[in-house]
N, C-alpha and C. Protein backbone atom coordinates (compact mmCIF):
# COMPACT_ATOMS: atom_id res chain seq x y z
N UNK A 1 85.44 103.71 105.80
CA UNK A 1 84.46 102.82 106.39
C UNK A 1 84.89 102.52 107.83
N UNK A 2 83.66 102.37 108.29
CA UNK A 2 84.22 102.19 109.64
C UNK A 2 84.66 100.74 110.70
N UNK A 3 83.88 100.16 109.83
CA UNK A 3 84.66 98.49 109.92
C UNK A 3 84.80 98.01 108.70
N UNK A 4 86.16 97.02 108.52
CA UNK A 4 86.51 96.44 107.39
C UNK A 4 85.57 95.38 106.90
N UNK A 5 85.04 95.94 105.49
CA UNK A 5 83.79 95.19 105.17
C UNK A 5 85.22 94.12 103.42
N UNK A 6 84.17 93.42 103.37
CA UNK A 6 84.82 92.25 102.33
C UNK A 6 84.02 93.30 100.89
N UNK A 7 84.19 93.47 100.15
CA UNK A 7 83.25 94.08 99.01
C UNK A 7 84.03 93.41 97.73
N UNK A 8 82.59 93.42 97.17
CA UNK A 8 82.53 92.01 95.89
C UNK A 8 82.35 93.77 94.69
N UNK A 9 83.27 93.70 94.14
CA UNK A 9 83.03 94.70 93.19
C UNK A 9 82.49 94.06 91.31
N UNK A 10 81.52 94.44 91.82
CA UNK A 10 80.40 93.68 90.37
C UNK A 10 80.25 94.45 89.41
N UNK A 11 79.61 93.63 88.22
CA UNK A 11 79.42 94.34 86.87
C UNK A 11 79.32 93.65 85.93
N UNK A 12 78.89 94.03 85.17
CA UNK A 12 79.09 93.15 83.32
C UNK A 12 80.88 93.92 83.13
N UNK A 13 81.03 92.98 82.16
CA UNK A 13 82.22 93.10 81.65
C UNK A 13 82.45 94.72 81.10
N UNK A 14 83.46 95.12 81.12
CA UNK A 14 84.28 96.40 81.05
C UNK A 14 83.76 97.53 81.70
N UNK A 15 83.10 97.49 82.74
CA UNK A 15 82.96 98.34 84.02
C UNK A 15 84.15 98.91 84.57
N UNK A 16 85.32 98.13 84.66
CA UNK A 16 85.96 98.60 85.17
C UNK A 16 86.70 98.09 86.72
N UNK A 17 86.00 96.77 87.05
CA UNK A 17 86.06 95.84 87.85
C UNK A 17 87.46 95.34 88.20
N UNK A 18 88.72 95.38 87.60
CA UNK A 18 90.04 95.15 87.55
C UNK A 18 90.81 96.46 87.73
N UNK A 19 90.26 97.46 87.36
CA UNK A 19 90.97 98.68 87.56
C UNK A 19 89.83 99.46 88.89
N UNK A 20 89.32 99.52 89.07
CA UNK A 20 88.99 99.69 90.17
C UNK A 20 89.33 99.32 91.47
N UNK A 21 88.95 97.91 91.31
CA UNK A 21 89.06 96.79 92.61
C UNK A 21 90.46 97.27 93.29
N UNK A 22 91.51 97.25 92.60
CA UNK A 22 92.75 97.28 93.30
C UNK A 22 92.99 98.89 94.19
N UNK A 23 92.13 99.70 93.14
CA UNK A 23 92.72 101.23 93.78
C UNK A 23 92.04 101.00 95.23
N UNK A 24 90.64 100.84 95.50
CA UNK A 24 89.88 101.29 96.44
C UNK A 24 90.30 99.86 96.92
N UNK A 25 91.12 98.56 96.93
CA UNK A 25 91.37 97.98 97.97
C UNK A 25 93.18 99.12 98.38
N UNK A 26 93.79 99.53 97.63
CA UNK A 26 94.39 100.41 98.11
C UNK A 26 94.27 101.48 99.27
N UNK A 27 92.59 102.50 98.65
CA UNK A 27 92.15 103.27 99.34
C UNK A 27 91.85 102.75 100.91
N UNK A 28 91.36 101.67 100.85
CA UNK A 28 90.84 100.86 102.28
C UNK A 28 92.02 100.24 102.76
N UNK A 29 92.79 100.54 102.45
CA UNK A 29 94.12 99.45 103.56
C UNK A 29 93.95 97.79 103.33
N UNK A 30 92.95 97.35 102.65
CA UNK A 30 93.02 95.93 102.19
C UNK A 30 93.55 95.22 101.02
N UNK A 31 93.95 93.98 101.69
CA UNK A 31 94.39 93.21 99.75
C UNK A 31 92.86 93.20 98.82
N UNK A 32 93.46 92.60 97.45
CA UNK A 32 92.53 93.13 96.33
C UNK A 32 92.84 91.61 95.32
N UNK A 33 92.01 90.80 95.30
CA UNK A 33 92.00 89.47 94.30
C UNK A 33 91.43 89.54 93.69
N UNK A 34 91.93 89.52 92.52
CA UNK A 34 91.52 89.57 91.02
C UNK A 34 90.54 88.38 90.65
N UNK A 35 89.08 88.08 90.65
CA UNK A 35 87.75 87.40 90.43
C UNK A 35 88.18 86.48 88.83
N UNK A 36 89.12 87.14 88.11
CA UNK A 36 89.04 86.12 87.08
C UNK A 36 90.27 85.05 87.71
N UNK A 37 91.29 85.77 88.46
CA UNK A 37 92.18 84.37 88.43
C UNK A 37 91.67 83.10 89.23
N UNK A 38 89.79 82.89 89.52
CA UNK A 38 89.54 82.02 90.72
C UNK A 38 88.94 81.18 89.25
N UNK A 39 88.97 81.57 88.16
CA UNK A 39 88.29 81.13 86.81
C UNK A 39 89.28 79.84 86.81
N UNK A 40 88.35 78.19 86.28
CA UNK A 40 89.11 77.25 85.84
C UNK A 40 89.70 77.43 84.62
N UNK A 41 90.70 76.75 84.40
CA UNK A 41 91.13 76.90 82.41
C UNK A 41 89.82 76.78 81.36
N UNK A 42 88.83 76.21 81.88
CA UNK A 42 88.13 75.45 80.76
C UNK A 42 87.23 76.83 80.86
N UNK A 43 87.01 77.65 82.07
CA UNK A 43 85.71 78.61 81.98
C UNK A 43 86.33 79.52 81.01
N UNK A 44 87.91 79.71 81.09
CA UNK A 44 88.74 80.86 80.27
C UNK A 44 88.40 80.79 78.97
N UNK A 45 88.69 79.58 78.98
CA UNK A 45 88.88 78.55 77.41
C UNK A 45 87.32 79.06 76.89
N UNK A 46 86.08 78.69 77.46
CA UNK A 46 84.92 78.57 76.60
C UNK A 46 84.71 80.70 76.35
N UNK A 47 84.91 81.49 77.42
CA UNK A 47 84.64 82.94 76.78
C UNK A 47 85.63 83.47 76.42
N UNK A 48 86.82 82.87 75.78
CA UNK A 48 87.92 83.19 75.10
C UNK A 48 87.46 83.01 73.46
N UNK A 49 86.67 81.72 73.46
CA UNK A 49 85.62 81.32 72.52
C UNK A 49 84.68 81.87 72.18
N UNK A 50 84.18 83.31 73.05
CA UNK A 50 83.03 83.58 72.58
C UNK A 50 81.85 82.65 73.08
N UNK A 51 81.53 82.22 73.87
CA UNK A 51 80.85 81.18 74.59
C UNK A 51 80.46 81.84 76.10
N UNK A 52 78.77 82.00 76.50
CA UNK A 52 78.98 82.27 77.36
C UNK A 52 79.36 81.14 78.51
N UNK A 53 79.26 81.73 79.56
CA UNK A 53 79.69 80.86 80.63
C UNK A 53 77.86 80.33 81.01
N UNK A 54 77.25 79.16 81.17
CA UNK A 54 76.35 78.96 82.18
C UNK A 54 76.37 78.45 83.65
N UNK A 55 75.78 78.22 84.50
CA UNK A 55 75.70 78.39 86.00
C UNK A 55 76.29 77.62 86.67
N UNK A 56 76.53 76.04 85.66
CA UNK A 56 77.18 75.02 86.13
C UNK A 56 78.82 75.44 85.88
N UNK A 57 78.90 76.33 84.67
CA UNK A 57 80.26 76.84 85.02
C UNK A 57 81.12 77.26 86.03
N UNK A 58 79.95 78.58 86.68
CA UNK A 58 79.74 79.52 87.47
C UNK A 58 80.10 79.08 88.71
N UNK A 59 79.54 77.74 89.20
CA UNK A 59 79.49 77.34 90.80
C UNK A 59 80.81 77.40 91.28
N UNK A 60 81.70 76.51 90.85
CA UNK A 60 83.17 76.69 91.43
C UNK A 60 83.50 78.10 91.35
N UNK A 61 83.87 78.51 90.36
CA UNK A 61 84.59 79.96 90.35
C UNK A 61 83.86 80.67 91.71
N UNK A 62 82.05 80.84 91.81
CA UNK A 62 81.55 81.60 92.50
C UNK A 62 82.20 80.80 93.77
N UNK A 63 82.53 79.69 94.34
CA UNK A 63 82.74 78.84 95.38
C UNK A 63 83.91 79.26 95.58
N UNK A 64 85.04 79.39 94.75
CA UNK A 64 86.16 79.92 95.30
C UNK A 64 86.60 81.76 95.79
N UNK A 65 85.36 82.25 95.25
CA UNK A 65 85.53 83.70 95.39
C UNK A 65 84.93 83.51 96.75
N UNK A 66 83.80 83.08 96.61
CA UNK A 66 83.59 83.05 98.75
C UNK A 66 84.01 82.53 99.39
N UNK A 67 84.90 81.86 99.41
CA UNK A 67 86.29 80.71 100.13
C UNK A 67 86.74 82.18 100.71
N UNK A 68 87.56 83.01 99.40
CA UNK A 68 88.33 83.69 99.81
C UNK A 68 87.68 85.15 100.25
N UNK A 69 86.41 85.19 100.13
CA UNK A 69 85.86 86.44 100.95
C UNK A 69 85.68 86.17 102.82
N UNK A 70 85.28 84.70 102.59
CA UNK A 70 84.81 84.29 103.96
C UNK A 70 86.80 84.52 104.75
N UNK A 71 87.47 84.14 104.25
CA UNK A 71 88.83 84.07 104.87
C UNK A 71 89.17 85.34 105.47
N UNK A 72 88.14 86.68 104.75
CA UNK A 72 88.79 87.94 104.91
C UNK A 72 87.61 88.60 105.75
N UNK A 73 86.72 87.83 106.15
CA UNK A 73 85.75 88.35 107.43
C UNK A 73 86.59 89.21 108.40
N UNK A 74 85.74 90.32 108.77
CA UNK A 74 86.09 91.04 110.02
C UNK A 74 87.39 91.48 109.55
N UNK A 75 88.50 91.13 108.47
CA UNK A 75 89.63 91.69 108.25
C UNK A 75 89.91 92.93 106.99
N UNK A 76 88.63 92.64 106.08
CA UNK A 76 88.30 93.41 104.92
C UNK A 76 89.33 93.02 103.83
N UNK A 77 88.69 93.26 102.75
CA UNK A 77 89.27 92.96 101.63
C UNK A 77 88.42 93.62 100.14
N UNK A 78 89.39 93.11 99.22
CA UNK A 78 88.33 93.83 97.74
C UNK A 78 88.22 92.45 97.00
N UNK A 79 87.52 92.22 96.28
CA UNK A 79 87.51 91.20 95.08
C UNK A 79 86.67 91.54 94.05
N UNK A 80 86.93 91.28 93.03
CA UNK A 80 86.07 91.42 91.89
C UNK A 80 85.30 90.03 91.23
N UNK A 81 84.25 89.89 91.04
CA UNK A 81 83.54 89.36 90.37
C UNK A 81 82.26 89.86 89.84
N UNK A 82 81.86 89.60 88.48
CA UNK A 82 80.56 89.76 87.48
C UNK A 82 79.44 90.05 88.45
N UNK A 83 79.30 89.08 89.17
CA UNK A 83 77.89 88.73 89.88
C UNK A 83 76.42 88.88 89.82
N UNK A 84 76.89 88.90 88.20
CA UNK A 84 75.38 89.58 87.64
C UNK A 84 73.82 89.18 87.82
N UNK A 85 73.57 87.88 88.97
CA UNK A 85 72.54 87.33 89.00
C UNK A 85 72.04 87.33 90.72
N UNK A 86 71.20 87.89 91.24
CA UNK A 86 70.99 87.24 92.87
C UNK A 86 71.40 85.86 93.30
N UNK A 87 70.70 85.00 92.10
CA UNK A 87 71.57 83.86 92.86
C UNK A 87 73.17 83.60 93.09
N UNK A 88 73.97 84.37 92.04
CA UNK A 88 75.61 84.55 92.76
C UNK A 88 75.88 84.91 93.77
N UNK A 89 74.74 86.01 93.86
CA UNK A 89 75.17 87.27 94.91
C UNK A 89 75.03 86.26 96.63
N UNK A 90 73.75 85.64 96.03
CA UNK A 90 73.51 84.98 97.72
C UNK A 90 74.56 83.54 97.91
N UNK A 91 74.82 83.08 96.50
CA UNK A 91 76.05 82.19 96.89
C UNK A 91 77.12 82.68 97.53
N UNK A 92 77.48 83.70 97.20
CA UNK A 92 79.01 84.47 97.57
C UNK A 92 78.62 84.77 99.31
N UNK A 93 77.31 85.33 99.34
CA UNK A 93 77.20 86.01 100.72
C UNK A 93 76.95 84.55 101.42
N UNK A 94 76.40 83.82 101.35
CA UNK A 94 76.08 81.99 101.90
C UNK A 94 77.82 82.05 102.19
N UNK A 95 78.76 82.36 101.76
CA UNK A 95 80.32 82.01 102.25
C UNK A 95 80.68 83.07 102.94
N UNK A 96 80.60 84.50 102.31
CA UNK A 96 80.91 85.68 103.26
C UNK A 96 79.67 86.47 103.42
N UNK A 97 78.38 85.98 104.42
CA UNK A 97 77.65 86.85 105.11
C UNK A 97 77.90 88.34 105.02
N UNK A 98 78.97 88.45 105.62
CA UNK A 98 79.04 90.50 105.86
C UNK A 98 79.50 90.75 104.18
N UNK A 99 79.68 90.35 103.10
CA UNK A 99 80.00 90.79 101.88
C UNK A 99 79.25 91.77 101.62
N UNK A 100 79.73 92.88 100.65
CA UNK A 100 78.67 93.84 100.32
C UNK A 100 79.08 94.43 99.07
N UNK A 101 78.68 94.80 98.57
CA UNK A 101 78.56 94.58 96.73
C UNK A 101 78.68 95.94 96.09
N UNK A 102 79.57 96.33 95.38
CA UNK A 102 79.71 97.76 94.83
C UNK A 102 79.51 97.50 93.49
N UNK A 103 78.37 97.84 92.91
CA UNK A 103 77.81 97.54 91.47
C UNK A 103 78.58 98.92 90.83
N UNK A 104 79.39 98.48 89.69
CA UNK A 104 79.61 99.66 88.48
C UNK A 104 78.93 99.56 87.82
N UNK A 105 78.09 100.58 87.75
CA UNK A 105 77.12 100.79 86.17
C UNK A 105 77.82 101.95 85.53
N UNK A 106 76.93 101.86 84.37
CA UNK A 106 77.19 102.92 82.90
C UNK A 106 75.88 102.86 81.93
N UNK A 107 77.12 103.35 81.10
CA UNK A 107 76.02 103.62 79.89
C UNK A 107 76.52 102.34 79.46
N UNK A 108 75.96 102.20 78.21
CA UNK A 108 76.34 100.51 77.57
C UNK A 108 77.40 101.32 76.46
N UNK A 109 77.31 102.24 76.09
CA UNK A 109 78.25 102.69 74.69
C UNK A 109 79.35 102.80 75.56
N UNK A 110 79.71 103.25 76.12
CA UNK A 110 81.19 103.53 77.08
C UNK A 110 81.57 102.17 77.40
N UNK A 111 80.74 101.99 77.74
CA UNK A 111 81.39 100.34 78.30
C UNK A 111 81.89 99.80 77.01
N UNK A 112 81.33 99.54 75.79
CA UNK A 112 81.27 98.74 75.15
C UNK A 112 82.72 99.49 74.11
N UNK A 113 83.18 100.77 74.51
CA UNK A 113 84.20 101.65 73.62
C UNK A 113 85.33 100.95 74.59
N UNK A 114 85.36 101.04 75.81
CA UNK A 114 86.71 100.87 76.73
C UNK A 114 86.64 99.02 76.51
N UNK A 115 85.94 98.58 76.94
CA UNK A 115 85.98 97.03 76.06
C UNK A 115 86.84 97.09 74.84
N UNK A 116 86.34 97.50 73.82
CA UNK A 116 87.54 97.77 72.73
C UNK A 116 89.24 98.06 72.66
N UNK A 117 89.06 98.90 73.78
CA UNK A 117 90.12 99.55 73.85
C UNK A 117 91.34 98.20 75.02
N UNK A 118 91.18 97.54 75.69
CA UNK A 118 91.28 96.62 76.38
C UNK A 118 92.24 95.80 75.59
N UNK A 119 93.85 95.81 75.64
CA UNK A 119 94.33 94.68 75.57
C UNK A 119 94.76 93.46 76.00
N UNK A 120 95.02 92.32 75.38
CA UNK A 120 94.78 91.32 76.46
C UNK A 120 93.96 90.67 77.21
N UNK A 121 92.70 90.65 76.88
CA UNK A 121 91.90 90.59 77.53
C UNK A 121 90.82 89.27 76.76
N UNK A 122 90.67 88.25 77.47
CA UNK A 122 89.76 87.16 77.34
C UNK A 122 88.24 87.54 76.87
N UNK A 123 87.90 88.33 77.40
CA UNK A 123 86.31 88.65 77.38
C UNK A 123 86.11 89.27 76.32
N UNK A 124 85.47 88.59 74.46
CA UNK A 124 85.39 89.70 73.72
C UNK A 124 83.97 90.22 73.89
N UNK A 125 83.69 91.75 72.95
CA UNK A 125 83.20 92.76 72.99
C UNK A 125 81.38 91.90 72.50
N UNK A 126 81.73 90.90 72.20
CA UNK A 126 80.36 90.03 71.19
C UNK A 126 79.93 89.79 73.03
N UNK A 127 80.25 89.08 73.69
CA UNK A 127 79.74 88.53 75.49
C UNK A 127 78.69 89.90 76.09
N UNK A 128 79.04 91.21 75.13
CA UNK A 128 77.82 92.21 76.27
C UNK A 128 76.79 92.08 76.07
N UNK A 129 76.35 91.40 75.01
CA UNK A 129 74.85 91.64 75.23
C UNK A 129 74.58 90.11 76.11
N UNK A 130 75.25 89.33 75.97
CA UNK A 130 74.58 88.27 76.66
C UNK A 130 74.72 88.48 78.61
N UNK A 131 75.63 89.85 79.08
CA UNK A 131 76.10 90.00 80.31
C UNK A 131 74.62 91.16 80.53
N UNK A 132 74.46 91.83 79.53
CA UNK A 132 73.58 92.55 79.97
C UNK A 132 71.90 91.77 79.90
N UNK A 133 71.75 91.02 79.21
CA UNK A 133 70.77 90.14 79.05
C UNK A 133 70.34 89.06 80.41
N UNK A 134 71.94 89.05 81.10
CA UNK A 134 71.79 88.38 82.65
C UNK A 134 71.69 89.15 83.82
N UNK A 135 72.16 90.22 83.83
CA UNK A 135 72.10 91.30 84.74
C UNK A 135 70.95 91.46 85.62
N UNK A 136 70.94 91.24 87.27
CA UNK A 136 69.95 91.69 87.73
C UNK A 136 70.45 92.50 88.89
N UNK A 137 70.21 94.19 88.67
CA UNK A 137 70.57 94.49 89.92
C UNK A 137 70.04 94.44 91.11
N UNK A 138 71.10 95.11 91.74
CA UNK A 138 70.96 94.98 93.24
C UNK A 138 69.89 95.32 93.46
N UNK A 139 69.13 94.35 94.65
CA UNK A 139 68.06 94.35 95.06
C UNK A 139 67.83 94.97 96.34
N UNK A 140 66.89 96.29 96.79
CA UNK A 140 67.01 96.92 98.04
C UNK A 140 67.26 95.85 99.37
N UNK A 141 66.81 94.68 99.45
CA UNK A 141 67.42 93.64 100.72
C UNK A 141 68.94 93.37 100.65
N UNK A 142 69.64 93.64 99.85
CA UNK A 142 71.00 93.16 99.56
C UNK A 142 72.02 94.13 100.15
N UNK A 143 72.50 94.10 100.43
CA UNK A 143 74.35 94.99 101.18
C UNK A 143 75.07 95.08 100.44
N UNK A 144 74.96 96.45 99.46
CA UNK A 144 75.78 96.95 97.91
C UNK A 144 75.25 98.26 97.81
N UNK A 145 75.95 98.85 97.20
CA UNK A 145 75.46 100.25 96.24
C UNK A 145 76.23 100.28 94.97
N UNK A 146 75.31 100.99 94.42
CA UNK A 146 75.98 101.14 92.76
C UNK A 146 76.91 102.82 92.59
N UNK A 147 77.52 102.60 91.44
CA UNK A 147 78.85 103.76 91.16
C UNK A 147 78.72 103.57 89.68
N UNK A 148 78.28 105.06 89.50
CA UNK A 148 78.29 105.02 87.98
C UNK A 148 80.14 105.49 87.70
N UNK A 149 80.42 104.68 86.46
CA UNK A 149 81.64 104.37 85.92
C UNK A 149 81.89 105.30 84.69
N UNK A 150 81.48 106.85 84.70
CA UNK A 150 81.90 107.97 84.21
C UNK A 150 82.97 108.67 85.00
N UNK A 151 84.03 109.09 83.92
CA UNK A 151 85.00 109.75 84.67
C UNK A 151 86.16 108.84 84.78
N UNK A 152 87.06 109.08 85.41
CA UNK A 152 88.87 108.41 85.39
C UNK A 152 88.63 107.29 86.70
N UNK A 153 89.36 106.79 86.58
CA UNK A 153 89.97 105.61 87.52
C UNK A 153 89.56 105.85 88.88
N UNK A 154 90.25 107.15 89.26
CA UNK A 154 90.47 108.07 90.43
C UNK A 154 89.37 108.45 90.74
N UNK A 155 88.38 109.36 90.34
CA UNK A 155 87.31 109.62 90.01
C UNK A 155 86.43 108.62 90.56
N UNK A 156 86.15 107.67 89.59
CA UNK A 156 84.98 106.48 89.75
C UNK A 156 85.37 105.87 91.60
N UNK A 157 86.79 105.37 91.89
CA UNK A 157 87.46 105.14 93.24
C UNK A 157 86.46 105.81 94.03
N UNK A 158 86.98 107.32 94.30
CA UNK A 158 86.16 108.29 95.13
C UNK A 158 84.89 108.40 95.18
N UNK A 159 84.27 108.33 94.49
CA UNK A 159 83.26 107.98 94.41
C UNK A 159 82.59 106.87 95.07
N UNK A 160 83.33 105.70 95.03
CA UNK A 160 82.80 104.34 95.92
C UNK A 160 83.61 104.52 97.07
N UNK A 161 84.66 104.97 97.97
CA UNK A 161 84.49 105.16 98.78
C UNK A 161 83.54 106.20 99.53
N UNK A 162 83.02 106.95 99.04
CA UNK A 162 82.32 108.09 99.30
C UNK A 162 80.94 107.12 99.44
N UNK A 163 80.30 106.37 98.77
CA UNK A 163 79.34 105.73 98.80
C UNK A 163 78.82 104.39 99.25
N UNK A 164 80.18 104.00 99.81
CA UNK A 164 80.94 102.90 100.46
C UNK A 164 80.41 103.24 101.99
N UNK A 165 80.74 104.69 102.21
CA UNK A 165 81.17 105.22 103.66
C UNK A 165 79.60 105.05 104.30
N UNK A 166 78.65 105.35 103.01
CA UNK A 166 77.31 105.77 103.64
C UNK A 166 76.62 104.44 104.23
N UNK A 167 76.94 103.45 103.91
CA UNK A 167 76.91 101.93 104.18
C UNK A 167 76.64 101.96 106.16
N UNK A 168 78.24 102.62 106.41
CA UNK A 168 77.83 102.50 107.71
C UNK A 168 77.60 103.29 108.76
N UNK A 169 76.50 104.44 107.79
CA UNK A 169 76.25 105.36 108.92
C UNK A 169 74.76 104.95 109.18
């Protein structure tokens, strides 16, 4: 890319959003913050429960992810968050304007197999239908492209920089 853009790497759960985020903030020469550690205890606590999260949840967490996108203006950076709704998307960009959004899609069976496969992990496999039930993608006015999430780590990476790049031609 040809200027360091902030990119919000989005998705429903097991996209791939944690293993991604870090390579291609690798690939780009930028740091890479992990979208769940901006989560309060109590948001952990309720989808650890099986509980989704609603909007009043949402505001802080989304408030602290654009704290720290806006900090990384003009310097670039990666972060991950869900952002499965326009109204996140324009909260996050309301803090970091130049943000721009790399949606992982899939199929829902893949997603929903590597979910399984996932240890450690807060978010159970019961939360997809309610992530896909919120999902609105990217909308042609918005500053994002999508990356389908077939294929390896490496793979899916190249791919979003490759589609990343077209951003700023």
């Amino acid at each position: 890319m040809n200027k360091p853009h902030v990119v919000v790497v989005m998705g429903v759960a097991g996209t791939g959003k944690t293993t991604i985020g870090p390579l291609l903030a690798e690939r780009l020469g930028v740091p890479y913050a992990e979208g769940d550690d901006f989560h309060p205890p109590a948001n952990i606590a309720k989808m650890s429960a099986g509980t989704p999260l609603d909007d009043e949840d949402r505001w802080p967490w989304l408030d602290a992810i654009g704290q720290w996108a806006h900090g990384r203006a003009g310097l670039g950076g990666v972060v991950s968050s869900s952002a499965l709704k326009r109204s996140y998307r324009d909260r996050l960009r309301a803090a970091a304007p130049g943000a721009v959004f790399l949606h992982l899609t899939g199929d829902r069976e893949l997603i929903e197999e590597r979910m399984r496969e996932r240890k450690g992990h807060f978010m159970p496999t019961a939360l997809l239908d309610s992530q896909y039930a919120t999902l609105q993608p990217l909308q042609d006015d918005e500053a994002g492209v999508d990356v389908d999430v077939s294929g390896t780590p490496e793979v899916i990476t190249e791919r979003a920089v490759a589609t990343l790049r077209r951003l700023d031609n």
